[in-house]
Protein backbone atom coordinates (compact mmCIF):
# COMPACT_ATOMS: atom_id res chain seq x y z
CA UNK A 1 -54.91 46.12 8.40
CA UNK A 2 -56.84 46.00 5.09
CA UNK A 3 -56.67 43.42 2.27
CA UNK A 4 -58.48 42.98 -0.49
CA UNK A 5 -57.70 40.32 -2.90
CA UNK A 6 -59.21 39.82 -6.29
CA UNK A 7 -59.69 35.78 -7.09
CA UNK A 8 -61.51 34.19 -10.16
CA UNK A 9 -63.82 32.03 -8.69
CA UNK A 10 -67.19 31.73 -7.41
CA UNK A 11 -68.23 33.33 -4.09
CA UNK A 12 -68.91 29.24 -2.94
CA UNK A 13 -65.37 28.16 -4.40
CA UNK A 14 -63.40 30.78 -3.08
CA UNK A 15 -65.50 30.51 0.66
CA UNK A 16 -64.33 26.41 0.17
CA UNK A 17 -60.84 27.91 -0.74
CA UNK A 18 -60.60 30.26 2.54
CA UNK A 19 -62.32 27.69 5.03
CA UNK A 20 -59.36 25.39 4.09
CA UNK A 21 -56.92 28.13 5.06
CA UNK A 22 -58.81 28.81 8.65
CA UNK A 23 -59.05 25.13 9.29
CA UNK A 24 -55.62 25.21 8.52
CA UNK A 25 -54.86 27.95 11.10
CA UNK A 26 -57.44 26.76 13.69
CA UNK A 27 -55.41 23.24 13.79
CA UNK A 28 -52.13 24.37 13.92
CA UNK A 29 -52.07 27.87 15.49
CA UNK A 30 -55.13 26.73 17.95
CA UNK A 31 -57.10 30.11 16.51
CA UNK A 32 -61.25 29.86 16.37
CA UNK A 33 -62.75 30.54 13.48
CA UNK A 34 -66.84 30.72 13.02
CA UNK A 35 -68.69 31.43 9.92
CA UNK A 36 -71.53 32.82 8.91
CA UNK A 37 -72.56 32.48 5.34
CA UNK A 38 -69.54 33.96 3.15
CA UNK A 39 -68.43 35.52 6.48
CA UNK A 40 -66.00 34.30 8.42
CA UNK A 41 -64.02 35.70 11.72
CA UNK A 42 -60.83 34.29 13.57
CA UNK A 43 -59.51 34.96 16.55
CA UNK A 44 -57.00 33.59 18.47
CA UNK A 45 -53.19 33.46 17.73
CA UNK A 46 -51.17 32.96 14.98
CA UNK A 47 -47.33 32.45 15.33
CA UNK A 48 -47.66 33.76 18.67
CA UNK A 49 -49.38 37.21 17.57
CA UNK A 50 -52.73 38.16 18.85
CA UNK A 51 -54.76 37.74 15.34
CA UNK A 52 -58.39 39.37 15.46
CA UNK A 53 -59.55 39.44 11.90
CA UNK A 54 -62.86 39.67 9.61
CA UNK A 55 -63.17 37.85 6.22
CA UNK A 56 -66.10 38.39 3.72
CA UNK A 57 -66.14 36.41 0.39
CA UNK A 58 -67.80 37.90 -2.49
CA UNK A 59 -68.09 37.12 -6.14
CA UNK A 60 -65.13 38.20 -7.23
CA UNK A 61 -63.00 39.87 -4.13
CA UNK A 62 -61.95 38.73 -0.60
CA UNK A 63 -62.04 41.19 1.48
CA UNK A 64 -60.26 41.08 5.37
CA UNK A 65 -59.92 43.36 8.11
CA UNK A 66 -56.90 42.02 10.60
CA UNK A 67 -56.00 43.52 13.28
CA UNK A 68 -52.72 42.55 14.64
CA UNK A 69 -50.61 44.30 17.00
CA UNK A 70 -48.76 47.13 15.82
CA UNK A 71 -45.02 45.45 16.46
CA UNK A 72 -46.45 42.21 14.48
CA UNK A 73 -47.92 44.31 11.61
CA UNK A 74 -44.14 46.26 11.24
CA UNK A 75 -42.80 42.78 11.46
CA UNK A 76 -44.43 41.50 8.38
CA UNK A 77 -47.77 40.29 9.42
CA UNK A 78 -49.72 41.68 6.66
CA UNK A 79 -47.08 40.11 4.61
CA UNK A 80 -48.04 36.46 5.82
CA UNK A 81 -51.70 36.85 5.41
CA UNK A 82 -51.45 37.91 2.43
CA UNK A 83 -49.00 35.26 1.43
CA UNK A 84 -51.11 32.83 2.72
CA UNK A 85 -54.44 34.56 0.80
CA UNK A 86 -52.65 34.36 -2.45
CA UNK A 87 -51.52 30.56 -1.95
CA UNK A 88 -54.98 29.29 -0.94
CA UNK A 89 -56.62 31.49 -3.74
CA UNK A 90 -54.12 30.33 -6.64
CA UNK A 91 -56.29 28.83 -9.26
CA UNK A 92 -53.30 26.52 -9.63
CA UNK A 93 -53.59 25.33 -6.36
CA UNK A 94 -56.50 22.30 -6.23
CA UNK A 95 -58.24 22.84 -3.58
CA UNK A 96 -57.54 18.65 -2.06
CA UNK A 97 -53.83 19.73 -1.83
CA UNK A 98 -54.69 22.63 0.15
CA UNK A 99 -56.95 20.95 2.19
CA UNK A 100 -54.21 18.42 2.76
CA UNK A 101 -51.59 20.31 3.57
């Protein structure tokens, strides 16, 4: 699955913004995540689904390819990661609560 999210901050923000939700998954899911500049990828799984997926921060977009399994996509996979996307990259949201959380 494809998701692109728009966000209103810059590229080094929103990569701060997105580490904090992959530290988040890689502590309590047990998933790996390793970066590479604005580049991030994170295997591993994630409420018990196999989660394979590719994030690239730029200026003004967040762009992920995620590949779940088929059943956990119907399920509402693509649902949570976007949920999650659009909680981590609310400007309304300081980043030290979600870092904390």
């Amino acid at each position: 699955m494809k998701i692109s999210k728009p966000h209103s901050f810059s590229a080094d923000d929103a990569a701060a913004r997105l580490r904090a939700l992959t530290s988040y998954w890689d502590s309590r899911y047990g998933t790996k995540t390793t970066w590479t500049g604005y580049a991030a990828r994170i295997v591993g799984k994630v409420k018990g689904i196999k989660f394979d997926g590719k994030f690239n921060v730029a200026e003004s977009t967040l762009n992920a390819d995620v590949k779940v399994g088929f059943l956990a996509e119907r399920m509402g996979g693509k649902g949570y990661v976007e949920h999650k996307l659009e909680q981590y990259l609310d400007p309304n949201s300081p980043i030290e609560s979600l870092k904390s959380s």
